[in-house]
Protein backbone atom coordinates (compact mmCIF):
# COMPACT_ATOMS: atom_id res chain seq x y z
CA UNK A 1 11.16 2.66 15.42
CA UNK A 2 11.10 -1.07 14.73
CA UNK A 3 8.56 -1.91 11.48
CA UNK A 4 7.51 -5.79 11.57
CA UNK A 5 6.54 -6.43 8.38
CA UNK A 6 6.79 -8.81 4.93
CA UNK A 7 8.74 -7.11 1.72
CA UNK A 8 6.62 -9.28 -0.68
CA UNK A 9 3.11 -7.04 1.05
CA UNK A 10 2.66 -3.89 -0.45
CA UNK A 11 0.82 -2.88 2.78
CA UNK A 12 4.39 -3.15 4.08
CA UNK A 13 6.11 -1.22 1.35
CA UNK A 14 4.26 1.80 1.85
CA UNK A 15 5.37 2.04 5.42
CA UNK A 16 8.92 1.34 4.17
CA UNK A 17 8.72 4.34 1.34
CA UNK A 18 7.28 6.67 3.74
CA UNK A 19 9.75 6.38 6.42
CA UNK A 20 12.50 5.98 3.80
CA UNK A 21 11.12 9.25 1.64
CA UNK A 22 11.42 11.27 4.92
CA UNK A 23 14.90 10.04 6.61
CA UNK A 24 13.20 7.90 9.46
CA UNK A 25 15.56 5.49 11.35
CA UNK A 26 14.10 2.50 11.76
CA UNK A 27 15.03 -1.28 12.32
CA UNK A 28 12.98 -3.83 9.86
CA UNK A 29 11.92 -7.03 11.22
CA UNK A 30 10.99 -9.81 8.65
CA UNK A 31 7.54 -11.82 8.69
CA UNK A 32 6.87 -14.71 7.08
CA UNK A 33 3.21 -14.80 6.89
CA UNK A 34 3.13 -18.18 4.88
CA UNK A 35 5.46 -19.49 8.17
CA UNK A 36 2.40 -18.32 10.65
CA UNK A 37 4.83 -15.89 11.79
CA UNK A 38 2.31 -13.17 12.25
CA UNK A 39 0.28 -15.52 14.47
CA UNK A 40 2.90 -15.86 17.45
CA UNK A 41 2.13 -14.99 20.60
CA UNK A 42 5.04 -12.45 20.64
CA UNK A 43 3.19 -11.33 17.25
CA UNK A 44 -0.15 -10.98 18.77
CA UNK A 45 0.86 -9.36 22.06
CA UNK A 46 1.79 -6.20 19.45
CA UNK A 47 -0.99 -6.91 16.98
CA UNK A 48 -3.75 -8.79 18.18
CA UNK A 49 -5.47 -8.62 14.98
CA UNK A 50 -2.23 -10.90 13.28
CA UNK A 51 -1.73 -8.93 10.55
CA UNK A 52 1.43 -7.08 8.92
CA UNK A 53 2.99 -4.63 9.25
CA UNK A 54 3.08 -3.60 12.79
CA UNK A 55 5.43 -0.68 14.14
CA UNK A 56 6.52 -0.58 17.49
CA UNK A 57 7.64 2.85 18.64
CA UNK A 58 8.87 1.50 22.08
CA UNK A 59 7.42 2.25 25.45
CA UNK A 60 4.17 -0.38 24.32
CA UNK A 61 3.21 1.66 22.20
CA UNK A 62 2.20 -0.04 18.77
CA UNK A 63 0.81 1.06 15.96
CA UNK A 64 -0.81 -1.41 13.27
CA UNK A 65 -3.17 -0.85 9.98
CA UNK A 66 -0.51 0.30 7.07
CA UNK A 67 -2.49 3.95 6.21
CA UNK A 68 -2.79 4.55 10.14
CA UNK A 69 0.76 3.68 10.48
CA UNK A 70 1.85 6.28 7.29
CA UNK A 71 -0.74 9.29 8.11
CA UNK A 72 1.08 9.10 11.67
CA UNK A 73 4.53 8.84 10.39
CA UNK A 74 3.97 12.05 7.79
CA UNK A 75 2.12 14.31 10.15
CA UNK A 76 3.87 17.69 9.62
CA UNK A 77 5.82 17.12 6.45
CA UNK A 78 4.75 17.23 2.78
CA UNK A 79 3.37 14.10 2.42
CA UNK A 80 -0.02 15.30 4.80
CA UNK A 81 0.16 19.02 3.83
CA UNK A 82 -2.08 21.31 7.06
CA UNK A 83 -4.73 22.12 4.99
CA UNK A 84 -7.96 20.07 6.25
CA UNK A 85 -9.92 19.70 3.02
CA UNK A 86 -6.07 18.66 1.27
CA UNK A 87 -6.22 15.96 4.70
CA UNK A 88 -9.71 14.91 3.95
CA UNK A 89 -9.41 14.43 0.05
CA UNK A 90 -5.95 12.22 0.89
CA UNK A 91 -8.03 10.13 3.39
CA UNK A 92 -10.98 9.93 0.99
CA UNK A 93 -8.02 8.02 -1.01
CA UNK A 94 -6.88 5.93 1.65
CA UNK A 95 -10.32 4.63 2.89
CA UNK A 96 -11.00 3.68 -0.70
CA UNK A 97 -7.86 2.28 -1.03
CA UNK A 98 -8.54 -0.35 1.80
CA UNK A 99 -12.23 -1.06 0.47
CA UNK A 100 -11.92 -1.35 -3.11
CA UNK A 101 -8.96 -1.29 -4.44
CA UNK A 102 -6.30 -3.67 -2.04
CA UNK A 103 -9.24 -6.25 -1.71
CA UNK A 104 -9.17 -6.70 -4.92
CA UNK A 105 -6.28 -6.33 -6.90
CA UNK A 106 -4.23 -7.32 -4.21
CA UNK A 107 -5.69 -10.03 -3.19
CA UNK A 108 -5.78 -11.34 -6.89
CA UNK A 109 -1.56 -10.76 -6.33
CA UNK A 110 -1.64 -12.83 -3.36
CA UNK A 111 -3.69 -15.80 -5.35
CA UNK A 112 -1.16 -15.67 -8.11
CA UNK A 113 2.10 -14.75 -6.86
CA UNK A 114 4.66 -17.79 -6.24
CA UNK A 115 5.73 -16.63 -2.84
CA UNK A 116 1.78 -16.71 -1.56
CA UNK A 117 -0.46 -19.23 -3.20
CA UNK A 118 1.08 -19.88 -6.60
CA UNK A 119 -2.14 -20.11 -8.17
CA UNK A 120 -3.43 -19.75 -12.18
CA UNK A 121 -4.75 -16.58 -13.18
CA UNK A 122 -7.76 -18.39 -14.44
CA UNK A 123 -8.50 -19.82 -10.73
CA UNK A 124 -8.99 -15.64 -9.82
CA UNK A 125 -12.39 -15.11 -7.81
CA UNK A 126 -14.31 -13.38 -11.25
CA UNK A 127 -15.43 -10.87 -8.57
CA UNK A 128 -12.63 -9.54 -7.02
CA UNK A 129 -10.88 -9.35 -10.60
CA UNK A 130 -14.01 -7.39 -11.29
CA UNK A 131 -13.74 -5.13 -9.06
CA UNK A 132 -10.01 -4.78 -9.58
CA UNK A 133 -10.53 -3.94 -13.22
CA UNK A 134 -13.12 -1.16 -11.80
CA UNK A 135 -10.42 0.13 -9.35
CA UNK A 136 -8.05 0.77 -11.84
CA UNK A 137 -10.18 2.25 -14.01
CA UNK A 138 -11.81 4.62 -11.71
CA UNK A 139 -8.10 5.82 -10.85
CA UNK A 140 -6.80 6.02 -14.66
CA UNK A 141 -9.63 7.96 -15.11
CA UNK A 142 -8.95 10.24 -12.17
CA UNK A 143 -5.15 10.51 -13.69
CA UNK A 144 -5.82 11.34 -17.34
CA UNK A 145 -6.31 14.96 -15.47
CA UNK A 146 -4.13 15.06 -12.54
CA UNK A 147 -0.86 14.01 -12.24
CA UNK A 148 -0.54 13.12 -8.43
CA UNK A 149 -4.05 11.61 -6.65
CA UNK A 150 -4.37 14.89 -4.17
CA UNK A 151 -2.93 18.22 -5.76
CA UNK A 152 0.32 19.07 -7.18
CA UNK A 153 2.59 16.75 -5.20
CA UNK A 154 3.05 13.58 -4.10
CA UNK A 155 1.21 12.81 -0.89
CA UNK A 156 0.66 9.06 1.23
CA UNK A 157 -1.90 9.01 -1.15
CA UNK A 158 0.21 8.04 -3.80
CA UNK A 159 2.24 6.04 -1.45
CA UNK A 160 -0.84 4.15 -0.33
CA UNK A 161 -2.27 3.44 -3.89
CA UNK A 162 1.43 2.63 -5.22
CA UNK A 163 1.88 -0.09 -3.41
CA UNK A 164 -0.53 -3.11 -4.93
CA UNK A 165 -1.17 -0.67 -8.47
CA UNK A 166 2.50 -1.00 -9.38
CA UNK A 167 2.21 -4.72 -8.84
CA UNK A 168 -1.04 -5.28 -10.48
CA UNK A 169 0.05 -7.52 -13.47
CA UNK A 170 1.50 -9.67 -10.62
CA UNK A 171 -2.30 -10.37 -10.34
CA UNK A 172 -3.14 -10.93 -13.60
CA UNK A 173 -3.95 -6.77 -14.18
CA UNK A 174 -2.98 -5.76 -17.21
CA UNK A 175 -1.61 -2.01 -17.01
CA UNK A 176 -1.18 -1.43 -20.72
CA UNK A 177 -4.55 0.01 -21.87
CA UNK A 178 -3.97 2.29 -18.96
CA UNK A 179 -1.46 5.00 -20.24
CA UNK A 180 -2.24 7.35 -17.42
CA UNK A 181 -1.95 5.09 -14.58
CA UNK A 182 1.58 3.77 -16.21
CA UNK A 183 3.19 7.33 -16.39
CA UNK A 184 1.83 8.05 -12.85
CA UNK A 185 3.24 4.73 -11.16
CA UNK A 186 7.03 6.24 -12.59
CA UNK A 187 6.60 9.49 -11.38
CA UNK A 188 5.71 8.52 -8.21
CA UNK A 189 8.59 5.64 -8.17
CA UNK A 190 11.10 8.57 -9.08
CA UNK A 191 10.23 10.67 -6.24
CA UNK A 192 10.61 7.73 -4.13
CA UNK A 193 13.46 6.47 -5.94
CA UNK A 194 12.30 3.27 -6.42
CA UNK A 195 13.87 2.88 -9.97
């Protein structure tokens, strides 16, 4: 398994963590968006739609789209648990995760952050900070009563939302007011050993 992908993305990192939370060889490849690497024709051949992280699992077959790539990866193991309605409430995460949560609050990351565009946190589209504000919200809410997004464990739900939530303040998010959300972000780091 060969994972092309950028360590500064978080869409990347949750790839990483999954394969590394369940013992998965792999080889990482580095892409530098900024460079237009992800826009090479060797790039595109895997990934038409240019965009990190890409796996390649050999024999042409490639698999792009970070929650596609980690639902395929923890098929059978305790991260995607049998059950269909346990499946279903875990993707219900992950689609929202793509649609209002990472367009948002990660993309206020990637305005900000010195390795991207470098930009002041005042210059932050009001809308997409917004609707950042509303993401987090919605899942310290959902956290003041659970203590993992999707039952009693940690799931690629966690892994999914983990990724840009941890690195909110990096776009201008301030986690304090959010108690719940804080305390879930190090649980789920310490079953990944991330800390």
């Amino acid at each position: 398994m060969i994972i092309h992908g950028d360590l500064g993305s978080g869409n990347c990192l949750k790839v990483k963590w999954t394969a590394e939370h369940l013992r998965l060889p792999y080889t990482w490849v580095p892409i530098d968006i900024m460079k237009g690497e992800a826009k090479t024709a060797a790039f595109l051949a895997m990934n038409p739609a240019g965009q990190t992280p890409v796996v390649d699992f050999g024999g042409g077959k490639f698999l792009s789209q970070s929650n596609a790539i980690i639902r395929h990866l923890a098929r059978g193991t305790a991260l995607l648990p049998d059950d269909a309605w346990t499946q279903a409430k875990i993707d219900e995460w992950l689609f929202w995760e793509q649609y209002s949560h990472e367009p948002n609050v990660a993309t206020c990351r990637f305005h900000m952050h010195p390795m991207y565009l470098d930009k002041s946190k005042e210059t932050r589209d009001p809308g997409k900070v917004e609707r950042g504000e509303k993401a987090l919200g919605l899942m310290e809410l959902h956290l003041s009563a659970n203590t993992f997004l999707v039952g009693d464990t940690l799931t690629i739900a966690d892994i999914a939302l983990l990724a840009y939530t941890r690195l909110a303040p990096e776009g201008g998010f301030d986690l304090g007011p959010r108690p719940h959300l804080r305390k879930w972000i190090a649980t789920a780091e310490q079953h990944l050993k991330l800390t």
